[in-house]
N, C-alpha and C. Protein backbone atom coordinates (compact mmCIF):
# COMPACT_ATOMS: atom_id res chain seq x y z
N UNK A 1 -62.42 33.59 37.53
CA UNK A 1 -61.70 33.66 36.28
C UNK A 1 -60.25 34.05 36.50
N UNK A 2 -59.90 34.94 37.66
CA UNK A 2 -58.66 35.47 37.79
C UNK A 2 -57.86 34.37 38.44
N UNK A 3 -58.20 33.39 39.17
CA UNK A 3 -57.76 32.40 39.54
C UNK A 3 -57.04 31.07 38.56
N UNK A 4 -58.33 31.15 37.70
CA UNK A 4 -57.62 30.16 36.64
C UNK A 4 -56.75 30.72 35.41
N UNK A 5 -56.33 32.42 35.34
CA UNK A 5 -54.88 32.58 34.83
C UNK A 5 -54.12 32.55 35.64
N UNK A 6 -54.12 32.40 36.78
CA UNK A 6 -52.66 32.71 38.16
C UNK A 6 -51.31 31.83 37.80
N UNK A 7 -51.69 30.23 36.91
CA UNK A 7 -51.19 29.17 36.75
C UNK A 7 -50.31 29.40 35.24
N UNK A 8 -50.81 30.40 34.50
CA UNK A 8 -50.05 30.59 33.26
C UNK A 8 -49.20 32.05 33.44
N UNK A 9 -49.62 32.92 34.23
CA UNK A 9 -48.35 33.94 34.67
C UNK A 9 -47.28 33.32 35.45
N UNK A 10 -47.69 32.66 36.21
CA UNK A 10 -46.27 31.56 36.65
C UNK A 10 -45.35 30.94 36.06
N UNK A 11 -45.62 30.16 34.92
CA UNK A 11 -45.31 29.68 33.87
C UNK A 11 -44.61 31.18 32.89
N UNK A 12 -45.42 31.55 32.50
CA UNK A 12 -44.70 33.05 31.73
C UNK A 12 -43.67 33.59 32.47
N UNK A 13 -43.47 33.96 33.57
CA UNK A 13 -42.25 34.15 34.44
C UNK A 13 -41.04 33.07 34.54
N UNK A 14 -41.72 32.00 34.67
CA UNK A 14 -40.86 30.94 34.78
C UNK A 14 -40.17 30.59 33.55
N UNK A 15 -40.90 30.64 32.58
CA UNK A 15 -39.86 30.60 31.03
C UNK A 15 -39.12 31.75 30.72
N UNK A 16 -39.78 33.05 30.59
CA UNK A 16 -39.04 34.06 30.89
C UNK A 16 -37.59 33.77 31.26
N UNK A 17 -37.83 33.33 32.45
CA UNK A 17 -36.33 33.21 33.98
C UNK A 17 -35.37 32.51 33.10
N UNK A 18 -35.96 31.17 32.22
CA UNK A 18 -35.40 30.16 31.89
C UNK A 18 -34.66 30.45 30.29
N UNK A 19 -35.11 31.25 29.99
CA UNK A 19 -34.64 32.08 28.72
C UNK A 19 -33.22 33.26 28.74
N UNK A 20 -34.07 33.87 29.92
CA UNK A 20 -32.79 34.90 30.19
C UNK A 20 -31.82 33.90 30.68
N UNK A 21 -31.75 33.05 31.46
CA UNK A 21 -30.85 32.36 32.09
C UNK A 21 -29.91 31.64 31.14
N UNK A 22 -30.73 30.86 29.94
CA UNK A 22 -29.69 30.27 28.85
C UNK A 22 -29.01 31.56 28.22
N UNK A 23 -29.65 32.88 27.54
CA UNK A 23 -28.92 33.36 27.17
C UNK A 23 -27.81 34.13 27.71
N UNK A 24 -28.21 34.47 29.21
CA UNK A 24 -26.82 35.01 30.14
C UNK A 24 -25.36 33.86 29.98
N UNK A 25 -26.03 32.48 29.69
CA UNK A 25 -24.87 31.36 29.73
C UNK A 25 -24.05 30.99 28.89
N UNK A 26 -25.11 31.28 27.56
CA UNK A 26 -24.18 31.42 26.29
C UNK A 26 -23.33 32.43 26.37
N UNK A 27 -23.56 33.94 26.49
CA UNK A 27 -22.94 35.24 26.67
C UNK A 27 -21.54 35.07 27.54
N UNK A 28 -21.86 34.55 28.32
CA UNK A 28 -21.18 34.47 29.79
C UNK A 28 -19.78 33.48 29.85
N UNK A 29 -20.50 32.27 28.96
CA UNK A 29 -19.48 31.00 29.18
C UNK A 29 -18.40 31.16 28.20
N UNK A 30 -17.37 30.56 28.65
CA UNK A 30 -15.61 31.08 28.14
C UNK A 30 -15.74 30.39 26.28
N UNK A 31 -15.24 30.92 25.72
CA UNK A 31 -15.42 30.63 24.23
C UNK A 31 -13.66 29.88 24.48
N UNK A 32 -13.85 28.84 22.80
CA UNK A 32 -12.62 27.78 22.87
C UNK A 32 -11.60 29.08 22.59
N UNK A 33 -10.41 28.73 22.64
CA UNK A 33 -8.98 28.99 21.99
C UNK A 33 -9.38 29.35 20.01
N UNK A 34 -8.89 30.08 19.44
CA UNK A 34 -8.56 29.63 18.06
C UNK A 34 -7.92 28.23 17.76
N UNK A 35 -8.83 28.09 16.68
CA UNK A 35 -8.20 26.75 15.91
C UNK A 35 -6.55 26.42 15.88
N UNK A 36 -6.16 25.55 16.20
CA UNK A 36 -4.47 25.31 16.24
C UNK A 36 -4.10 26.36 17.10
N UNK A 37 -4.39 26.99 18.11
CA UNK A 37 -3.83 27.64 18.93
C UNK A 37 -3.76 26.48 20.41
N UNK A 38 -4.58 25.95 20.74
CA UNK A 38 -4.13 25.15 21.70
C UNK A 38 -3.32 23.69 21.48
N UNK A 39 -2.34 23.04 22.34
CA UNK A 39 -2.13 22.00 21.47
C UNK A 39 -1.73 21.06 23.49
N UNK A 40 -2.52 19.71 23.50
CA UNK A 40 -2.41 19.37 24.49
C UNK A 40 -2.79 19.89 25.66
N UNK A 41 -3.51 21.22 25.72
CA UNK A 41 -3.24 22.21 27.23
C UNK A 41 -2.29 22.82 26.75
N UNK A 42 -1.42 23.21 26.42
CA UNK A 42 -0.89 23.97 25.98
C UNK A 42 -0.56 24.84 24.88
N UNK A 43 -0.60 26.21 24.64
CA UNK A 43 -0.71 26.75 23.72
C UNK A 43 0.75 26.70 22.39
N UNK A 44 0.54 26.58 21.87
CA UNK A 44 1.52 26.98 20.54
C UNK A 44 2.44 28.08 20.60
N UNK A 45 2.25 29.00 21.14
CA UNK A 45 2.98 30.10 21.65
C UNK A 45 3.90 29.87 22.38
N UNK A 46 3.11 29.10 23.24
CA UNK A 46 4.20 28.77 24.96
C UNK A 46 5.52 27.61 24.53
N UNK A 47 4.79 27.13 23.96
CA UNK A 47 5.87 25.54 23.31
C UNK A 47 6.79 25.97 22.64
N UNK A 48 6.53 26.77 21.17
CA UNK A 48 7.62 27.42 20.62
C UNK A 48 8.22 28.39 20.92
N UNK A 49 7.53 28.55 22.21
CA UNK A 49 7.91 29.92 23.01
C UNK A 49 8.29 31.15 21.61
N UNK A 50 6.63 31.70 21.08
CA UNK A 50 6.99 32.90 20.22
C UNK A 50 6.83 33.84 20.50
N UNK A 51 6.66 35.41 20.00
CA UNK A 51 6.33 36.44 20.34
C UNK A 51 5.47 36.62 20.08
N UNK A 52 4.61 38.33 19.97
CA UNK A 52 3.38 38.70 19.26
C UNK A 52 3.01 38.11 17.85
N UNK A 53 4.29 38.99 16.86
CA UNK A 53 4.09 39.17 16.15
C UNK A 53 4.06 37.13 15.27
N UNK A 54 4.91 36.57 15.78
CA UNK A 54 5.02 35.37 15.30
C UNK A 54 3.84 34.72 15.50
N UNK A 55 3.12 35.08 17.00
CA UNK A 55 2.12 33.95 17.60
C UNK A 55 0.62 34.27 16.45
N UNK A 56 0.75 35.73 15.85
CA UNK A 56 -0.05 36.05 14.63
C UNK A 56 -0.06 35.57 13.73
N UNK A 57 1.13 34.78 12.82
CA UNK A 57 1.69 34.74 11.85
C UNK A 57 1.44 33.30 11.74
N UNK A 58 1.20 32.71 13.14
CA UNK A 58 0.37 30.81 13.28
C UNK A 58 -0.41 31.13 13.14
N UNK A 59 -1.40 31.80 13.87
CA UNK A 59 -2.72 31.69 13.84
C UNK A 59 -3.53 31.96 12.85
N UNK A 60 -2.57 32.67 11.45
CA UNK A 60 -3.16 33.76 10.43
C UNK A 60 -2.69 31.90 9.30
N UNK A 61 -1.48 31.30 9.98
CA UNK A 61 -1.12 30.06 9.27
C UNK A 61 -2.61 28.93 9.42
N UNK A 62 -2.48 28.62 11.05
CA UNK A 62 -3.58 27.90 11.14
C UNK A 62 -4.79 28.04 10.68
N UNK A 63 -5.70 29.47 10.26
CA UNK A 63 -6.84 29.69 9.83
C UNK A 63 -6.89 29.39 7.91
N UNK A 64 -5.58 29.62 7.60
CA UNK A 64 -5.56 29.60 5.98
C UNK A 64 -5.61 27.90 5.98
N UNK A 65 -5.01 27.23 6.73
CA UNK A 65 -4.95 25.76 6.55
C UNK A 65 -6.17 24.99 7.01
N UNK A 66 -7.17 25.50 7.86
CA UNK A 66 -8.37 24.66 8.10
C UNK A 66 -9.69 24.63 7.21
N UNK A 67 -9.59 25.58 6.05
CA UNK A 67 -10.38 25.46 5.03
C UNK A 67 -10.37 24.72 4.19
N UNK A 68 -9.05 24.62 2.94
CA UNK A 68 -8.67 23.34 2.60
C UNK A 68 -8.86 22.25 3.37
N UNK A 69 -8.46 21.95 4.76
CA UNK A 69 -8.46 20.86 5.05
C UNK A 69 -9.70 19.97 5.69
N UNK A 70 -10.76 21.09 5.66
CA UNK A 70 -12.40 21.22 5.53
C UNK A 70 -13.15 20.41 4.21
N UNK A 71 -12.40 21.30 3.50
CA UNK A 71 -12.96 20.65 1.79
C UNK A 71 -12.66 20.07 1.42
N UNK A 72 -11.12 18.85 1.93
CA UNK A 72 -11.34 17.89 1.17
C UNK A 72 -11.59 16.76 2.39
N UNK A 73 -11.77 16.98 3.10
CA UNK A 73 -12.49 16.33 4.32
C UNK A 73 -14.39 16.16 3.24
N UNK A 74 -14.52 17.23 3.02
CA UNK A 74 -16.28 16.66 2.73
C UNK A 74 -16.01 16.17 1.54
N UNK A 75 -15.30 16.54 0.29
CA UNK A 75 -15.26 16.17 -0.55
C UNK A 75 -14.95 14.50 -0.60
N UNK A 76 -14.63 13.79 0.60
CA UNK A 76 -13.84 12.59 1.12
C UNK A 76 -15.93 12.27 1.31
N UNK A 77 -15.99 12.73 1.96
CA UNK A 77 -17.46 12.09 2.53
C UNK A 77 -18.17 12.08 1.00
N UNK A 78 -18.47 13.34 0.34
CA UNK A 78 -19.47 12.68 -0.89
C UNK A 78 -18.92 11.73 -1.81
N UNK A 79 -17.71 11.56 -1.67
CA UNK A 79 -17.32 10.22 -2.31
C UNK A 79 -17.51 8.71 -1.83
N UNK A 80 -17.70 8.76 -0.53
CA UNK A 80 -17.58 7.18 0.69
C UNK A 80 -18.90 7.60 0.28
N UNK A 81 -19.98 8.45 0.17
CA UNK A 81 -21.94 7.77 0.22
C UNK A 81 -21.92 6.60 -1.29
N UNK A 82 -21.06 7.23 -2.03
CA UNK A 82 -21.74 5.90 -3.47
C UNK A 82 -20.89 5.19 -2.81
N UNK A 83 -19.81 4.91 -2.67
CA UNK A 83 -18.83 4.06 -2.49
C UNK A 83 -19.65 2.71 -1.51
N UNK A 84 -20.26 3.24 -0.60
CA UNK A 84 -20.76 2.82 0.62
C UNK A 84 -22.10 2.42 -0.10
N UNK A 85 -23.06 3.08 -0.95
CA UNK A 85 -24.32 2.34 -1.57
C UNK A 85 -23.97 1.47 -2.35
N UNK A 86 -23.29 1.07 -3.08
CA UNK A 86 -23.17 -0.15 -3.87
C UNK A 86 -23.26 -1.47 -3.51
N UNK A 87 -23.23 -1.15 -1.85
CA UNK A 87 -23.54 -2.66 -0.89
C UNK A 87 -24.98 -2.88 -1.68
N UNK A 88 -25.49 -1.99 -1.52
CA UNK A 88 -27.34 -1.74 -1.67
C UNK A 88 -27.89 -1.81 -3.42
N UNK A 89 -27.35 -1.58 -4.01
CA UNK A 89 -27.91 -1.25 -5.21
C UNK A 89 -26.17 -1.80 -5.91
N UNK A 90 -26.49 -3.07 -6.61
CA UNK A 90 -25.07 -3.76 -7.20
C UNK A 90 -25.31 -2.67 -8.48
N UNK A 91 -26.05 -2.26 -9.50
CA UNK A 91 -26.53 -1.74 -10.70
C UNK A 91 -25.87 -0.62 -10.98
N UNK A 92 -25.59 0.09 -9.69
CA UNK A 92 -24.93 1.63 -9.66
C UNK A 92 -23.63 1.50 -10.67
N UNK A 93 -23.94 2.43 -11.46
CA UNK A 93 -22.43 2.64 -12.93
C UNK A 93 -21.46 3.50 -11.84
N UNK A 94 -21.07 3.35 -10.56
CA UNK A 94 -20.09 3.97 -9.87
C UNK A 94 -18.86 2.70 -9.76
N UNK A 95 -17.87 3.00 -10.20
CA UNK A 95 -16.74 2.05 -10.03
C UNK A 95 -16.38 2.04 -9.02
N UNK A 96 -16.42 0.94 -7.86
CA UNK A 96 -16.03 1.07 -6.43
C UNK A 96 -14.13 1.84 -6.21
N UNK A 97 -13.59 0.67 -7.44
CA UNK A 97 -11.99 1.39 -7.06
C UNK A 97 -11.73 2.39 -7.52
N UNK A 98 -12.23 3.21 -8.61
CA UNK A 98 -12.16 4.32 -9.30
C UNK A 98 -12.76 5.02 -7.45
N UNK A 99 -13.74 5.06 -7.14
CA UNK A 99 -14.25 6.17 -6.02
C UNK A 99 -13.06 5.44 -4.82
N UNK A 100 -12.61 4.88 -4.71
CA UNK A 100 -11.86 4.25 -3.38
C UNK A 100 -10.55 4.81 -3.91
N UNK A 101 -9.90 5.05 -5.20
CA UNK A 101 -8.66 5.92 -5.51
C UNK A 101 -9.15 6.92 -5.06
N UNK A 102 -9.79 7.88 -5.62
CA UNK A 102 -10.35 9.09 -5.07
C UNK A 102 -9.94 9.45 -3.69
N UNK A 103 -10.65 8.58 -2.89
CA UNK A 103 -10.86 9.40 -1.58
C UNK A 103 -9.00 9.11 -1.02
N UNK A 104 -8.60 7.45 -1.76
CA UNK A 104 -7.35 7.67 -1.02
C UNK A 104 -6.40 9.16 -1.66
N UNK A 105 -6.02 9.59 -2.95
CA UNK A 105 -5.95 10.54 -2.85
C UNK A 105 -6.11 12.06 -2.14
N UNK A 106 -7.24 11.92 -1.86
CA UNK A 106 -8.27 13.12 -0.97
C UNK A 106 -7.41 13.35 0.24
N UNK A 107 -7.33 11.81 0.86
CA UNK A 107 -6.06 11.84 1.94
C UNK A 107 -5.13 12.21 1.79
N UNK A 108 -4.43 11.53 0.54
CA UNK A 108 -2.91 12.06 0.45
C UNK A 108 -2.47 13.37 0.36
N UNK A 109 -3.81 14.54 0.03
CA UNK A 109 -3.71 16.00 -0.06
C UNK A 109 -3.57 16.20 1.26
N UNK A 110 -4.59 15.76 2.06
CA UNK A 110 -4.66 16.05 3.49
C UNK A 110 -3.26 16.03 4.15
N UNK A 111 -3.07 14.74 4.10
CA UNK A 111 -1.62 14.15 5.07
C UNK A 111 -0.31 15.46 4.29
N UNK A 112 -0.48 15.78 2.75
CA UNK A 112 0.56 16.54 2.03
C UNK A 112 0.07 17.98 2.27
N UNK A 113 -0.91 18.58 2.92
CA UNK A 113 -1.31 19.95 3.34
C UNK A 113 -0.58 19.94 4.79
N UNK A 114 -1.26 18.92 5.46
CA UNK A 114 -0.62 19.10 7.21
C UNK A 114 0.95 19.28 6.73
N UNK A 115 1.58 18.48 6.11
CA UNK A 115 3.20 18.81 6.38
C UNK A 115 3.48 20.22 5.85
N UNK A 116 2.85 20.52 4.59
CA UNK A 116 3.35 21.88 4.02
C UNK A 116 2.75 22.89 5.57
N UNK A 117 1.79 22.92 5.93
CA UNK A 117 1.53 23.98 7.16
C UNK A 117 2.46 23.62 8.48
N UNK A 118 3.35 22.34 8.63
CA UNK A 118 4.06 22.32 9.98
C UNK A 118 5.42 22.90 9.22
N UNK A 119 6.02 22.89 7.87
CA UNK A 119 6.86 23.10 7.32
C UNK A 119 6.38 25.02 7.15
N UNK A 120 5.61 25.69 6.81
CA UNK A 120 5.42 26.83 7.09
C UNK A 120 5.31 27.39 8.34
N UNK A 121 4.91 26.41 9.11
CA UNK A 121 5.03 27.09 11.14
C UNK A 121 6.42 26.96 11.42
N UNK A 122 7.06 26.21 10.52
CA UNK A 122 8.69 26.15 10.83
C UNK A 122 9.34 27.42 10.51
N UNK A 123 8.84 27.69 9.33
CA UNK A 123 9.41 28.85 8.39
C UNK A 123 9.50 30.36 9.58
N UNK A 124 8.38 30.37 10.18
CA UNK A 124 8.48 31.54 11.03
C UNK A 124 9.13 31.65 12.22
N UNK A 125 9.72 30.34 12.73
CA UNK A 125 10.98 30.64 13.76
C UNK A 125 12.30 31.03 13.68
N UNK A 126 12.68 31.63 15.02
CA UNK A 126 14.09 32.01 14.63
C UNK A 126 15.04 30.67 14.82
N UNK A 127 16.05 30.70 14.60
CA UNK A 127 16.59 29.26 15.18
C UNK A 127 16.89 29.24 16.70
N UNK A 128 16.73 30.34 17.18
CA UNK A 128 17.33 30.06 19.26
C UNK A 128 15.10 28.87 19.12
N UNK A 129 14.62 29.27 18.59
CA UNK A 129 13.13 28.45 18.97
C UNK A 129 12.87 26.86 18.43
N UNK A 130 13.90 26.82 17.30
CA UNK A 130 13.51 25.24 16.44
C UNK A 130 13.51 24.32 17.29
N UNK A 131 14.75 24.53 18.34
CA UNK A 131 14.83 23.41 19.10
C UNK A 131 13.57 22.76 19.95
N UNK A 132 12.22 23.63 20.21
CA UNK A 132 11.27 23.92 20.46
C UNK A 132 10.26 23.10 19.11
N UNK A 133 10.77 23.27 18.13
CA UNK A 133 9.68 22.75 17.34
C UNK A 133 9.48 20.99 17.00
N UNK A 134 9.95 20.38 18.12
CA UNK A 134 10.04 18.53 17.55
C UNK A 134 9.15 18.33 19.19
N UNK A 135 9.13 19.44 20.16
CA UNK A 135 8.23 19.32 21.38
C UNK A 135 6.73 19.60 20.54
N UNK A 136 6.51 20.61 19.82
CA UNK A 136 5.42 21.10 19.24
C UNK A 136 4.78 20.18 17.94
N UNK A 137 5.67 19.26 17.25
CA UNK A 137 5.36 18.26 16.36
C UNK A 137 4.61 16.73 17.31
N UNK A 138 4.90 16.43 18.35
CA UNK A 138 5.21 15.42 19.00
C UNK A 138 3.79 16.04 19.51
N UNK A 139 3.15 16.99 20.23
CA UNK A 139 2.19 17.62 20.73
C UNK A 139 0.97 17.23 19.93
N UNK A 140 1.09 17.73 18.54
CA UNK A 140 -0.13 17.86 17.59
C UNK A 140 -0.16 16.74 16.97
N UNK A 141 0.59 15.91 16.75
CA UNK A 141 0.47 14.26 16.70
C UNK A 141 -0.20 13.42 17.63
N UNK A 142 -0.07 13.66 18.48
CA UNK A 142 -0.25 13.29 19.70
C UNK A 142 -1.85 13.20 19.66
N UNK A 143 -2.16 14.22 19.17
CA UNK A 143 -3.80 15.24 19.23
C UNK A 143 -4.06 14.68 17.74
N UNK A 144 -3.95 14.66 16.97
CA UNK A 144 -4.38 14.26 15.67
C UNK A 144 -4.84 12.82 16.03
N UNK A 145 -3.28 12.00 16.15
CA UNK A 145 -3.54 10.28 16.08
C UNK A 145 -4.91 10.65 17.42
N UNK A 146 -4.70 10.94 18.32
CA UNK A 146 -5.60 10.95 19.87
C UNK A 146 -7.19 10.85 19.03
N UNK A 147 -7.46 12.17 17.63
CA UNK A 147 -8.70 12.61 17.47
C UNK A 147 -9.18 10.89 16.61
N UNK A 148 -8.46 10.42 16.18
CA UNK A 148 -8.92 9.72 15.05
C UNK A 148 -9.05 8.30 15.76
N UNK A 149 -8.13 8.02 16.59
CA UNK A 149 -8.26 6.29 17.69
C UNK A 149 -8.61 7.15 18.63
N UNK A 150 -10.51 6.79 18.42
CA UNK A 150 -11.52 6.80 19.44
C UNK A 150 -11.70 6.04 19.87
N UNK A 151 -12.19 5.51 21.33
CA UNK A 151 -12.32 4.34 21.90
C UNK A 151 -13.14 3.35 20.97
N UNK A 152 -12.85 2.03 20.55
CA UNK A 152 -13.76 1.48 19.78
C UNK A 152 -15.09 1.34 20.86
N UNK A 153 -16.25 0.80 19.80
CA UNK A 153 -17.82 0.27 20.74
C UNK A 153 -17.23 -0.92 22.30
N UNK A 154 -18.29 -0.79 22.86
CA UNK A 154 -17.58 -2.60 23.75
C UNK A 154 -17.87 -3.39 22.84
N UNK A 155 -17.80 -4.61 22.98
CA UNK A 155 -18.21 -6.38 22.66
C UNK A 155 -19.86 -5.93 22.58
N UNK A 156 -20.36 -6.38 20.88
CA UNK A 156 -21.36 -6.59 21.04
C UNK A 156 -21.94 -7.52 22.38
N UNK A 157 -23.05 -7.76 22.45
CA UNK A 157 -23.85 -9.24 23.05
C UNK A 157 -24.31 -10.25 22.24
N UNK A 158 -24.63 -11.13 22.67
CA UNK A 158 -25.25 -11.90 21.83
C UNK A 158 -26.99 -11.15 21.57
N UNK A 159 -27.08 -11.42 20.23
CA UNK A 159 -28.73 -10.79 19.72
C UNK A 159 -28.42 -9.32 19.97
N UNK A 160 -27.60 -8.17 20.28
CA UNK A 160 -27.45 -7.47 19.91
C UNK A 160 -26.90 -6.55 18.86
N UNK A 161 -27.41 -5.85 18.40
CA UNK A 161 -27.28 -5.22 17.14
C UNK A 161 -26.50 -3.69 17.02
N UNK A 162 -26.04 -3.36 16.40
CA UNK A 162 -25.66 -1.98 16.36
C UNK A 162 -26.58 -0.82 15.73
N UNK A 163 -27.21 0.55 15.37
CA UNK A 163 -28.12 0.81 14.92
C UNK A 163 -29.22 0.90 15.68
């Protein structure tokens, strides 16, 4: 009988091992940068070359600006699901261009939030740093357009499908 548990204390040790081991890795492994604190490999600090108190005064900028720009990011998505079912169901009382104004709006907050927050990261330099701030515009553009032109799919095949 003692023989045929020998095979599940092994196992109990061995998950054990495998448990402590993920959670030492989570614990262990380097956490990202704050939001808008890195830009290219390089930090926001270093580019505008700021101080303490300024490099606070982004980051306290960048955290107030990624909420808004959170919510109307989803608010953009529950508008594209009807927009996008009406392929499926012609009957739907959803007006395609009435929901397709919408979301373009939704954008235009977006695209009109990003400038008011690069126009407030402006606000907190001295002028010996502005000259610094068209390296730091050119950076996060760079990273924006970069996030959004993802590599397209390859060339379907023939008889292949997407899905």
């Amino acid at each position: 009988m003692m023989e045929h548990s020998q095979p599940y204390k092994y196992s109990i040790w061995g998950l054990l091992l495998l448990n402590f081991s993920m959670v030492a890795f989570f614990f262990l492994s380097a956490t990202p940068p704050p939001p808008g604190a890195a830009i290219g490999g390089k930090k926001a600090v270093d580019v505008l070359k700021m101080d303490e108190q300024q490099d606070e005064s982004f980051l306290q900028l960048a955290r107030q600006h990624i909420q808004p720009m959170d919510d109307l990011s989803n608010q953009q998505q529950k508008l594209l699901q009807p927009y996008f079912n009406r392929l499926i169901d012609q009957n739907k009382a959803h007006d395609s261009d009435s929901l397709l104004n919408q979301v373009l709006l939704l954008e235009r907050k977006k695209i009109e939030s990003v400038y008011q927050h690069f126009r407030d990261v402006k606000s907190i330099l001295r002028p010996n740093q502005l000259g610094n701030f068209a390296a730091f515009i050119d950076h996060v553009a760079e990273r924006i357009l970069m996030e959004q032109n993802n590599q397209p799919p390859p060339p379907l095949e023939k008889n292949q499908h997407l899905l």
